[in-house]
PDB file of N, CA and C in Angstrom:
ATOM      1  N   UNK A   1      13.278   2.054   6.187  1.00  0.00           N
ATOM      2  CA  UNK A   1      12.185   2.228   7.125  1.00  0.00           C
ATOM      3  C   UNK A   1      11.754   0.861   7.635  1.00  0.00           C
ATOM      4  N   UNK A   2      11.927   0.857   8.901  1.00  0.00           N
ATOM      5  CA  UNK A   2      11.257  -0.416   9.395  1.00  0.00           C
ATOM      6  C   UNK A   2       9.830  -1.153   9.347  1.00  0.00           C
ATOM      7  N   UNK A   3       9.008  -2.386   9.123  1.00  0.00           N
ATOM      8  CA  UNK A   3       8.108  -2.054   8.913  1.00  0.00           C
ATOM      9  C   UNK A   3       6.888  -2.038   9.220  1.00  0.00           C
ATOM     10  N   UNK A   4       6.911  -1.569  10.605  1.00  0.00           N
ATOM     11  CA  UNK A   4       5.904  -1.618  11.725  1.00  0.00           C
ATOM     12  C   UNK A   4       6.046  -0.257  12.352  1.00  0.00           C
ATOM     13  N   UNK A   5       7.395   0.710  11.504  1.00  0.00           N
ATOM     14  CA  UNK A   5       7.547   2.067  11.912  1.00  0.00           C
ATOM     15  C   UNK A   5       6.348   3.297  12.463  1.00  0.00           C
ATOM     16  N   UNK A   6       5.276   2.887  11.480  1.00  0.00           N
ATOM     17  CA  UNK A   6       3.937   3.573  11.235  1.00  0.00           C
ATOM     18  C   UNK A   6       2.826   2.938  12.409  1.00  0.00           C
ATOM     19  N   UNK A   7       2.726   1.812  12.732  1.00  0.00           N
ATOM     20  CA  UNK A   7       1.916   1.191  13.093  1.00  0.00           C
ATOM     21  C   UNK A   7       1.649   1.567  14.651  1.00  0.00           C
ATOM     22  N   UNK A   8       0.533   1.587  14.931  1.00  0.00           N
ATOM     23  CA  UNK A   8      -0.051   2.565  16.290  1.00  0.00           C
ATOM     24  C   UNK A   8       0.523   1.430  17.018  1.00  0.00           C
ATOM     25  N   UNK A   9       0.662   1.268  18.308  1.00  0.00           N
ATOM     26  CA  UNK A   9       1.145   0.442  19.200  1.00  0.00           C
ATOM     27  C   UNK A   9       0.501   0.448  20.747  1.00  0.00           C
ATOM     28  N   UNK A  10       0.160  -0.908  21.418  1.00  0.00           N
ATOM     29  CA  UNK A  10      -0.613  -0.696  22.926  1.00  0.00           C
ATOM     30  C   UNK A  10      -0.737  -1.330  23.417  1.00  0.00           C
ATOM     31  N   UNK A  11      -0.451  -1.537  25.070  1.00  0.00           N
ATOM     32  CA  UNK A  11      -0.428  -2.600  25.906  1.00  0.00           C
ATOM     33  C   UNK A  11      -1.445  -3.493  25.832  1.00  0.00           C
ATOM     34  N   UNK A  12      -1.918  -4.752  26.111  1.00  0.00           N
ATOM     35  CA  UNK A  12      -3.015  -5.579  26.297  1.00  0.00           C
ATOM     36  C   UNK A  12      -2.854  -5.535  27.847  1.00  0.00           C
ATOM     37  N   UNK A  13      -3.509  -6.177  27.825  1.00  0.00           N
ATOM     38  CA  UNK A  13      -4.318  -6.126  29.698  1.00  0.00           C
ATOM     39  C   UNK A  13      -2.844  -6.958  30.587  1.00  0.00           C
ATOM     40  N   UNK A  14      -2.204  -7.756  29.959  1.00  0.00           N
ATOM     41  CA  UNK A  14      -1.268  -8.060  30.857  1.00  0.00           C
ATOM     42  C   UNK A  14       0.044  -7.188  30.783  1.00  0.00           C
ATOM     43  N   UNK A  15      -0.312  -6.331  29.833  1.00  0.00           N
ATOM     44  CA  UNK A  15       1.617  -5.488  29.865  1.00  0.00           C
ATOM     45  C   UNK A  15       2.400  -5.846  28.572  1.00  0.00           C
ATOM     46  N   UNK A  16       1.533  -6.264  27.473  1.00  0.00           N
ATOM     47  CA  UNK A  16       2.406  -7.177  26.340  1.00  0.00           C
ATOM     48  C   UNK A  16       2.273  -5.895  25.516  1.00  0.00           C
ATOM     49  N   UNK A  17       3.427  -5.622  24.550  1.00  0.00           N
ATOM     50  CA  UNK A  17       3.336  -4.211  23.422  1.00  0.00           C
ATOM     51  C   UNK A  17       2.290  -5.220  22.334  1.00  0.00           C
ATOM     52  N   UNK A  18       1.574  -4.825  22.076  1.00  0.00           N
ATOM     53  CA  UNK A  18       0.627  -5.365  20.905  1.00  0.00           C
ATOM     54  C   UNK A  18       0.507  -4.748  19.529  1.00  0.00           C
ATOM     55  N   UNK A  19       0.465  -4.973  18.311  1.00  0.00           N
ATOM     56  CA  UNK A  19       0.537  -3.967  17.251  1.00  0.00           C
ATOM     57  C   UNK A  19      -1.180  -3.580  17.388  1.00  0.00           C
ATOM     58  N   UNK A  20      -1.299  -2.661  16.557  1.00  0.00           N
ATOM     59  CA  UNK A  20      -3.035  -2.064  16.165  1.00  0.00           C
ATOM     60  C   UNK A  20      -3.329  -2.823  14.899  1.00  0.00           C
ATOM     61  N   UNK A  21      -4.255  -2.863  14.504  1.00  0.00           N
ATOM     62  CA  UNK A  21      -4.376  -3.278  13.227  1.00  0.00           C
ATOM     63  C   UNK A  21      -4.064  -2.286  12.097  1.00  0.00           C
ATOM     64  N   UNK A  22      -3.661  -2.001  11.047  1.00  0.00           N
ATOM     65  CA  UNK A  22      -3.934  -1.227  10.251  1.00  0.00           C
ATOM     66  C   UNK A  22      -4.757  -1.327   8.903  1.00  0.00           C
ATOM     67  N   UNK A  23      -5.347  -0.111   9.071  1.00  0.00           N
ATOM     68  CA  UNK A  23      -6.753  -0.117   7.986  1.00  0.00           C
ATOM     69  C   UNK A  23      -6.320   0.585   6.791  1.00  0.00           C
ATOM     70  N   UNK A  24      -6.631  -0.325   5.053  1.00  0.00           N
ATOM     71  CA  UNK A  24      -6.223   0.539   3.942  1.00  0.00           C
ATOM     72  C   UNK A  24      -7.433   0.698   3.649  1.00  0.00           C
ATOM     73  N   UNK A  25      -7.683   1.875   2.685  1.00  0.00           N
ATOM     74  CA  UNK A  25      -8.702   3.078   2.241  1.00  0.00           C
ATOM     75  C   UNK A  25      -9.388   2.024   0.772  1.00  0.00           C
ATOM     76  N   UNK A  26     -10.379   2.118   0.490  1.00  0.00           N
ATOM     77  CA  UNK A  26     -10.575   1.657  -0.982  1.00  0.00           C
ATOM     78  C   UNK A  26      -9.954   2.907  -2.056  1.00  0.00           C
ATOM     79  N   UNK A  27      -9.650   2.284  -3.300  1.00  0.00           N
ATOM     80  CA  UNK A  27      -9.099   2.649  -3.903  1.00  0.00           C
ATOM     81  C   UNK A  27      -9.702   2.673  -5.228  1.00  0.00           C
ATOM     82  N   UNK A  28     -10.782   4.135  -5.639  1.00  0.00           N
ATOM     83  CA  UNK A  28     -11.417   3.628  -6.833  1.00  0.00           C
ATOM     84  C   UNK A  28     -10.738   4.268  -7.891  1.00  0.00           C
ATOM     85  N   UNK A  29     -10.940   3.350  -8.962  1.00  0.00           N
ATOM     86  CA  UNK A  29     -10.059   3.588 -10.164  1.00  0.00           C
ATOM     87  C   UNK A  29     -10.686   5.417 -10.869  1.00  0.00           C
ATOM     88  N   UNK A  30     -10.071   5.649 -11.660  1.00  0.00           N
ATOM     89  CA  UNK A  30      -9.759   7.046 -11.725  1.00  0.00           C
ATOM     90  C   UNK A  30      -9.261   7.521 -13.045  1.00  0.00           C
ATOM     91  N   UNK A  31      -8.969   8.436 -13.703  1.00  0.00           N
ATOM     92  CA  UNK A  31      -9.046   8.865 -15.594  1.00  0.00           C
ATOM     93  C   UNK A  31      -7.787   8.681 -15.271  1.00  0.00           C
ATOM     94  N   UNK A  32      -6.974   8.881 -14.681  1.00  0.00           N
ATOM     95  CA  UNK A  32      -5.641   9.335 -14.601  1.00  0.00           C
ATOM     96  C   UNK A  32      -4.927   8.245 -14.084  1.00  0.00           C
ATOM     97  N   UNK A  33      -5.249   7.385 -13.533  1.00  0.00           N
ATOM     98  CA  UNK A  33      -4.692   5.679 -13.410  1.00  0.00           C
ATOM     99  C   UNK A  33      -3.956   5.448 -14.411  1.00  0.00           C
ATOM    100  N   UNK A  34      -2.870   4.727 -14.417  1.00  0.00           N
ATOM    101  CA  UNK A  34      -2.209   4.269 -15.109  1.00  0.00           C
ATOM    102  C   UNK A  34      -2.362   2.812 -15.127  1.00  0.00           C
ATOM    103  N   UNK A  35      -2.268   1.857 -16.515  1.00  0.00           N
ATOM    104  CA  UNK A  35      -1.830   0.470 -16.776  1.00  0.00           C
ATOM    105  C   UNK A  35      -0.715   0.223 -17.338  1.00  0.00           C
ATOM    106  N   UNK A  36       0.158  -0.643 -16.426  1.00  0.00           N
ATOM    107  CA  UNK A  36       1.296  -0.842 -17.015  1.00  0.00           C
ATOM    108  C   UNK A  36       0.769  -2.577 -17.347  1.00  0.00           C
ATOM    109  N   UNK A  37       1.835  -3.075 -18.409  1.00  0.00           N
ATOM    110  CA  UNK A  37       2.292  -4.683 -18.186  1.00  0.00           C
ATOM    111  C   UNK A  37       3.365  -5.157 -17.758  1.00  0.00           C
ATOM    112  N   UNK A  38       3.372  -5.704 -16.262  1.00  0.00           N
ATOM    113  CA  UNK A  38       4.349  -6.514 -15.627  1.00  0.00           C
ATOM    114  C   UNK A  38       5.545  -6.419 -16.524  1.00  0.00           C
ATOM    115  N   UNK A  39       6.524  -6.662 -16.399  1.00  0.00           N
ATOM    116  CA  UNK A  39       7.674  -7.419 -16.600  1.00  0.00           C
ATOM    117  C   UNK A  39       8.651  -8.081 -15.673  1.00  0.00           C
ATOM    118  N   UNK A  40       9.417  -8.794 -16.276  1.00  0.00           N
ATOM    119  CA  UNK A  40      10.766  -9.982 -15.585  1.00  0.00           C
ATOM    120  C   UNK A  40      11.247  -9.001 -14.365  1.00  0.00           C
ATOM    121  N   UNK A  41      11.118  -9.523 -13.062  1.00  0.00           N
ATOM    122  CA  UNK A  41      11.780  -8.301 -11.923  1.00  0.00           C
ATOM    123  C   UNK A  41      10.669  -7.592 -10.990  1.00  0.00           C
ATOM    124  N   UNK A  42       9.787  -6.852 -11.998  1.00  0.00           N
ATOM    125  CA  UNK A  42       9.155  -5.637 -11.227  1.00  0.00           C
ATOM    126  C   UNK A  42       8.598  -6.652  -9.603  1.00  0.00           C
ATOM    127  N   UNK A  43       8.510  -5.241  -8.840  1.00  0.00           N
ATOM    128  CA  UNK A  43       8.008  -5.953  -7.244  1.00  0.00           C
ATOM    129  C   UNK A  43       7.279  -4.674  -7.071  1.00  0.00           C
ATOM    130  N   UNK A  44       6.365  -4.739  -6.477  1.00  0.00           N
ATOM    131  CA  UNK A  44       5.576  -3.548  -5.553  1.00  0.00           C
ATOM    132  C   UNK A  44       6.583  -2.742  -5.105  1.00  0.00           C
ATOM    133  N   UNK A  45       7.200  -2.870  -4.677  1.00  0.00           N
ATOM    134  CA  UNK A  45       8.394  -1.932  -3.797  1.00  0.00           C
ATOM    135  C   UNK A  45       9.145  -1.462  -4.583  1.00  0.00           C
ATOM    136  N   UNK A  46       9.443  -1.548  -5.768  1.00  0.00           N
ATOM    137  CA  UNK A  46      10.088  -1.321  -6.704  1.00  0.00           C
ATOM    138  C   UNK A  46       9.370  -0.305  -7.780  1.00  0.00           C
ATOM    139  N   UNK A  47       7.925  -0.596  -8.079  1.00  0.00           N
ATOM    140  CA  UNK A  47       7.718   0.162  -8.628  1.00  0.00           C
ATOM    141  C   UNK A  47       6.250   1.434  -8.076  1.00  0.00           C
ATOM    142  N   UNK A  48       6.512   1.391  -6.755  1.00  0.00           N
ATOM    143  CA  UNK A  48       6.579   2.026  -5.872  1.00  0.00           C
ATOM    144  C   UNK A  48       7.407   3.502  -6.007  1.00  0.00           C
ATOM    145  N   UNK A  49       8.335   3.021  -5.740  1.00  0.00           N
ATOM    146  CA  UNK A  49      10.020   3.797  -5.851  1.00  0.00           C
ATOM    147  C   UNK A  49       9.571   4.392  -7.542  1.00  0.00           C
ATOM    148  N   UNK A  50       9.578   3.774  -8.628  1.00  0.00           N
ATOM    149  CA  UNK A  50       9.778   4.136 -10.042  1.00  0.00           C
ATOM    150  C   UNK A  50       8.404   5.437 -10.099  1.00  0.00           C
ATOM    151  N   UNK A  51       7.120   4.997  -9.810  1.00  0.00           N
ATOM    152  CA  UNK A  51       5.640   6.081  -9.643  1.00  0.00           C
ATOM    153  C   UNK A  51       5.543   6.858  -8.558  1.00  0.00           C
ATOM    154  N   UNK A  52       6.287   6.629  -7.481  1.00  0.00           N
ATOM    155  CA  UNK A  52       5.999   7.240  -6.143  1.00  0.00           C
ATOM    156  C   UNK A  52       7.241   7.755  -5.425  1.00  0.00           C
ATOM    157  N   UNK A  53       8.414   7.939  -6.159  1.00  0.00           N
ATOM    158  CA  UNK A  53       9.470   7.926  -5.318  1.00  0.00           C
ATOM    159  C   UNK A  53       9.442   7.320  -3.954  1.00  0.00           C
ATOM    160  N   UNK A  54       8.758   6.750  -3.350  1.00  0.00           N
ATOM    161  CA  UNK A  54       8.261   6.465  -2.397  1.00  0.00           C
ATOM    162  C   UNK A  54       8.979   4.976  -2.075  1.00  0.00           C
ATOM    163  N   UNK A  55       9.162   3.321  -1.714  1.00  0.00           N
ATOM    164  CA  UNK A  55       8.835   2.267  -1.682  1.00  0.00           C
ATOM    165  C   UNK A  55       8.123   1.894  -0.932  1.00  0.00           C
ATOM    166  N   UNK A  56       7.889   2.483   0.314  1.00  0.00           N
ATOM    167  CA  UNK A  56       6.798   2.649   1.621  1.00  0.00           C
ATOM    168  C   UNK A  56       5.430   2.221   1.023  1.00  0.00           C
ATOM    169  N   UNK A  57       5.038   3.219  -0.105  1.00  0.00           N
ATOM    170  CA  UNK A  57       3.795   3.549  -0.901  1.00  0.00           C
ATOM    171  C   UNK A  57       3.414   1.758  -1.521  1.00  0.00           C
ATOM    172  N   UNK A  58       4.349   1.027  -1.505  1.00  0.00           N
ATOM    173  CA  UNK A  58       3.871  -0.613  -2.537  1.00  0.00           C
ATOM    174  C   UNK A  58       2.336  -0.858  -2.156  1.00  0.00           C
ATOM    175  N   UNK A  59       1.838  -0.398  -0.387  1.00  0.00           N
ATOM    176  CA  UNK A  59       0.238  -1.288  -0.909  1.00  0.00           C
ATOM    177  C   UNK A  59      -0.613  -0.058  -1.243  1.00  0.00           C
ATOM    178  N   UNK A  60      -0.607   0.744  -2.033  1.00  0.00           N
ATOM    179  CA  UNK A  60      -1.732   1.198  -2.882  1.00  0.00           C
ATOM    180  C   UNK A  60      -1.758   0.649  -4.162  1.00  0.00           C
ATOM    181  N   UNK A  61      -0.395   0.278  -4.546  1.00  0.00           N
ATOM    182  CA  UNK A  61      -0.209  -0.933  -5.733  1.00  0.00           C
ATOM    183  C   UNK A  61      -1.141  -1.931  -5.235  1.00  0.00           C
ATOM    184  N   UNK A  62      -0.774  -2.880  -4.309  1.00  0.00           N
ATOM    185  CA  UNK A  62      -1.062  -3.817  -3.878  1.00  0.00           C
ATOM    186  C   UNK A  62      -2.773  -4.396  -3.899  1.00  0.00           C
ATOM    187  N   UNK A  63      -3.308  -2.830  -2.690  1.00  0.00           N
ATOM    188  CA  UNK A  63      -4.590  -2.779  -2.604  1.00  0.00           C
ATOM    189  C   UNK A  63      -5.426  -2.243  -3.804  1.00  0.00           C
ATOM    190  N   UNK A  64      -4.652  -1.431  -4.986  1.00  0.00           N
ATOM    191  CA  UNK A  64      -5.616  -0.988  -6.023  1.00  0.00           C
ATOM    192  C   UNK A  64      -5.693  -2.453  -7.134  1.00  0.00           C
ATOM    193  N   UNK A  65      -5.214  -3.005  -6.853  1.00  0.00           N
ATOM    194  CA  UNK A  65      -5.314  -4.558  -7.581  1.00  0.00           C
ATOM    195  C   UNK A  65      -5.225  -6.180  -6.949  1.00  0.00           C
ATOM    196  N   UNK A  66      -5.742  -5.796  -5.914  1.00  0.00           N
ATOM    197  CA  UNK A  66      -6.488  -6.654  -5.069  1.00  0.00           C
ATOM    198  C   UNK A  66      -5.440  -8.209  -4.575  1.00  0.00           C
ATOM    199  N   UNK A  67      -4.074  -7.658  -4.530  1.00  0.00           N
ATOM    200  CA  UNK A  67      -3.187  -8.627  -3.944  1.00  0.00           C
ATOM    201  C   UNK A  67      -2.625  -8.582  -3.267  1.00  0.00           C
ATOM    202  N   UNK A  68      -4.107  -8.967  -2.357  1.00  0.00           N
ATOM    203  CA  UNK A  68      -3.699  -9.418  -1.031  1.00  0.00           C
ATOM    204  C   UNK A  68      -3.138 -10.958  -0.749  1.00  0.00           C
ATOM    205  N   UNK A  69      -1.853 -11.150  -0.289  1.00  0.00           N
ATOM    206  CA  UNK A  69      -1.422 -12.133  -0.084  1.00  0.00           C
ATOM    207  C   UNK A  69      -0.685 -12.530  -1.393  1.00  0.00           C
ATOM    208  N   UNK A  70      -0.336 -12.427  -2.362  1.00  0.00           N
ATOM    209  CA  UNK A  70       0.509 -12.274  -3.419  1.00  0.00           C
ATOM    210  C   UNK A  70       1.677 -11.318  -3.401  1.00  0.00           C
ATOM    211  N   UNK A  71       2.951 -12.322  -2.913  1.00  0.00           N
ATOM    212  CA  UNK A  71       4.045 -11.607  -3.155  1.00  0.00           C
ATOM    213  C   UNK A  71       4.623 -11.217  -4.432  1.00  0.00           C
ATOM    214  N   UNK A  72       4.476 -12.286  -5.580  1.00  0.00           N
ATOM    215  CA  UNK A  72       5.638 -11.910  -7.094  1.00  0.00           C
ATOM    216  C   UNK A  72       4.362 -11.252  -8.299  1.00  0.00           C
ATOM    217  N   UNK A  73       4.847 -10.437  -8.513  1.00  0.00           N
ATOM    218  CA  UNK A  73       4.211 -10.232 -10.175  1.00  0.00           C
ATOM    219  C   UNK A  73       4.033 -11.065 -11.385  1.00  0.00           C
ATOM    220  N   UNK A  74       3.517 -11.382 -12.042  1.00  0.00           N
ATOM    221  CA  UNK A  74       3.671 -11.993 -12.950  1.00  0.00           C
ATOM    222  C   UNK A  74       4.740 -11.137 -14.542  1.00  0.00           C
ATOM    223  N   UNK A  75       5.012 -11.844 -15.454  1.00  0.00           N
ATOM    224  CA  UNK A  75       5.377 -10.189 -16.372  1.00  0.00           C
ATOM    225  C   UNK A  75       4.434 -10.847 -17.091  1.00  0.00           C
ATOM    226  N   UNK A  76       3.812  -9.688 -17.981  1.00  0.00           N
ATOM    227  CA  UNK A  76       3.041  -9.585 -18.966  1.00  0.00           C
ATOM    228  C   UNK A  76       1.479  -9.207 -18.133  1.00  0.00           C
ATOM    229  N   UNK A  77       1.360  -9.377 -16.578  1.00  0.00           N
ATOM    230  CA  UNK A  77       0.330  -9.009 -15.823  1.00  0.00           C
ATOM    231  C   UNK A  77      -0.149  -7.189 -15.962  1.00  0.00           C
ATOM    232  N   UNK A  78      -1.037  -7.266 -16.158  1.00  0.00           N
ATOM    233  CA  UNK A  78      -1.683  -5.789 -16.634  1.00  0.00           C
ATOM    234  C   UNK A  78      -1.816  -5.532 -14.758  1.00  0.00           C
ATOM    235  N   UNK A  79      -1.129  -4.486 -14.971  1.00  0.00           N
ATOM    236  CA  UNK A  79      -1.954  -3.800 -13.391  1.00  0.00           C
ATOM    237  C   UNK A  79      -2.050  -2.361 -13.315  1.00  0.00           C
ATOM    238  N   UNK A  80      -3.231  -1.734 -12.204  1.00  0.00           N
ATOM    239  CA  UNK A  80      -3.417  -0.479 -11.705  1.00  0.00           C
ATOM    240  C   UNK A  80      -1.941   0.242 -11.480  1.00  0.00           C
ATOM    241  N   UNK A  81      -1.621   1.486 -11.557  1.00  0.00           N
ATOM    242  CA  UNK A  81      -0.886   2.381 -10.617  1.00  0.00           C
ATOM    243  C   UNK A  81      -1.901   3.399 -10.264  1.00  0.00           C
ATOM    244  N   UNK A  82      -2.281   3.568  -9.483  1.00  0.00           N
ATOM    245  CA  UNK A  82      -2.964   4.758  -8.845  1.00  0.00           C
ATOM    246  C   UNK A  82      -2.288   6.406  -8.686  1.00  0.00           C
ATOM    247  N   UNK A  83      -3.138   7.456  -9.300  1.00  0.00           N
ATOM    248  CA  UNK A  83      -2.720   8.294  -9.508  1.00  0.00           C
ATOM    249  C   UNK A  83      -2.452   9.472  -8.553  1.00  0.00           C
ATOM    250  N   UNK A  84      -3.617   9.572  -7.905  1.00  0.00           N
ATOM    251  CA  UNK A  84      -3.527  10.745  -7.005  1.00  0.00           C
ATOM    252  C   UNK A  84      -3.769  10.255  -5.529  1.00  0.00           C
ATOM    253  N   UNK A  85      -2.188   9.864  -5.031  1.00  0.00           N
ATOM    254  CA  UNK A  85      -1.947   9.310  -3.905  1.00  0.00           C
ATOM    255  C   UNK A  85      -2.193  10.230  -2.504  1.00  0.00           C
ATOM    256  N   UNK A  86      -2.250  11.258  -2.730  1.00  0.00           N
ATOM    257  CA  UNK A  86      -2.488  12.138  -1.851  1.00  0.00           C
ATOM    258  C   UNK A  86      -3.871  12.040  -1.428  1.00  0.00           C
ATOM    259  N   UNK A  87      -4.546  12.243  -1.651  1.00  0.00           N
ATOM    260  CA  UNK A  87      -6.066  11.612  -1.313  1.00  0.00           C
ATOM    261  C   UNK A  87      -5.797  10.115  -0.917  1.00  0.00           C
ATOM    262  N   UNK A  88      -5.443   9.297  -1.296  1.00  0.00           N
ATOM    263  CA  UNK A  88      -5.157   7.732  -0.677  1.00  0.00           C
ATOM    264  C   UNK A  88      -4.743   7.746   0.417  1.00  0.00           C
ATOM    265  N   UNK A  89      -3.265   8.663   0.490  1.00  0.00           N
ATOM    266  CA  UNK A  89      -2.624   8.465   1.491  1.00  0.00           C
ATOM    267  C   UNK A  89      -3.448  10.177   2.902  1.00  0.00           C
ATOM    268  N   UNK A  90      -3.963  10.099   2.636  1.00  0.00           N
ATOM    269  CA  UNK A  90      -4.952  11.568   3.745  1.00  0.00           C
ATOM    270  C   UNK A  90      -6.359  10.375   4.424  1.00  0.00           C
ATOM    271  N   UNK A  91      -6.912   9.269   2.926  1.00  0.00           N
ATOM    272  CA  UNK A  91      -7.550   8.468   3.807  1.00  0.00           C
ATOM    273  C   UNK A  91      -7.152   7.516   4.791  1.00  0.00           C
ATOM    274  N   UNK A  92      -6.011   6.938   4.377  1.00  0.00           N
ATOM    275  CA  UNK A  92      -5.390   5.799   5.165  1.00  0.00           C
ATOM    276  C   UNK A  92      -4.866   6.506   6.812  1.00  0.00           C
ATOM    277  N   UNK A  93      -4.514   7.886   6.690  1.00  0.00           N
ATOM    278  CA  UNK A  93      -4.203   8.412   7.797  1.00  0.00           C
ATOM    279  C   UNK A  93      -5.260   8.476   8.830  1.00  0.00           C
ATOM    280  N   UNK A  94      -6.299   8.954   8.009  1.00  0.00           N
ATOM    281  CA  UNK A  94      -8.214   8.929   8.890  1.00  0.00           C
ATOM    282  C   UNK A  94      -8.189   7.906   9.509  1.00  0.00           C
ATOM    283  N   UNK A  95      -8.008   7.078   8.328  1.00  0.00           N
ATOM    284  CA  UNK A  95      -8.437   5.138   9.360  1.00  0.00           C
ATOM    285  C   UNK A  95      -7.616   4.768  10.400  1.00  0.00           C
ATOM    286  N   UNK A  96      -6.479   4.982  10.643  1.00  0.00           N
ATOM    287  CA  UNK A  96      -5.398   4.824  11.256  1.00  0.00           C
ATOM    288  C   UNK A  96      -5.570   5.470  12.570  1.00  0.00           C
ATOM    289  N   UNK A  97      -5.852   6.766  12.398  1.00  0.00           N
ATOM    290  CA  UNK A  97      -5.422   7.996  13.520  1.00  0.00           C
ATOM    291  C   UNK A  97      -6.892   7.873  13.897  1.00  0.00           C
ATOM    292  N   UNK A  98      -7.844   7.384  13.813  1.00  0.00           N
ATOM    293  CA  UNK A  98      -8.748   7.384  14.780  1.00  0.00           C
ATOM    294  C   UNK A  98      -9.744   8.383  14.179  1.00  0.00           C
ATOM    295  N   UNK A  99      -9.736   9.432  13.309  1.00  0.00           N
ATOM    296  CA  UNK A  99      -9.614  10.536  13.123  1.00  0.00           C
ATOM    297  C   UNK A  99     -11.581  10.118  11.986  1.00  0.00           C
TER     298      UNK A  99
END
């Protein structure tokens, strides 16, 4: 999947394709959250794919543990997996779609 596939798209005043911004949902922690500890390898996109079949899904990883602008994991780093993505992913659509 490409990765601007999702992203709303629209002329500016001279004719230029411009991206939209896109808006993520807060993400409050939850009984059913999971903590894993990092290890050697793991990437958002990766374990994405392993909780979400998904890899698309990496920034609810991302955004439920606040790394923004942090590409590598650490191992031994304790982090969120967020559980009930369906509600995450129904808000992120709201913010997006105008809606």
């Amino acid at each position: 999947m490409k990765r601007y596939a999702t992203t709303r798209q629209k002329l500016d005043k001279s004719g230029i394709r411009v991206y939209s911004t896109t808006y993520y949902p807060e993400i409050p922690l939850e009984n059913e959250d999971r903590f894993i500890n990092v290890i050697i390898g793991d990437r958002l996109d990766s374990l994405a794919y392993k909780y979400y079949n998904d890899i698309t899904l990496w920034w609810i990883i991302a955004k439920a543990n606040g790394l923004r602008g942090k590409p590598v994991l650490n191992a031994g780093e304790v982090i969120r997996i967020p559980s009930n993505i369906t509600n995450i992913i129904e808000k992120f659509n709201n913010l997006n779609n105008g809606d």
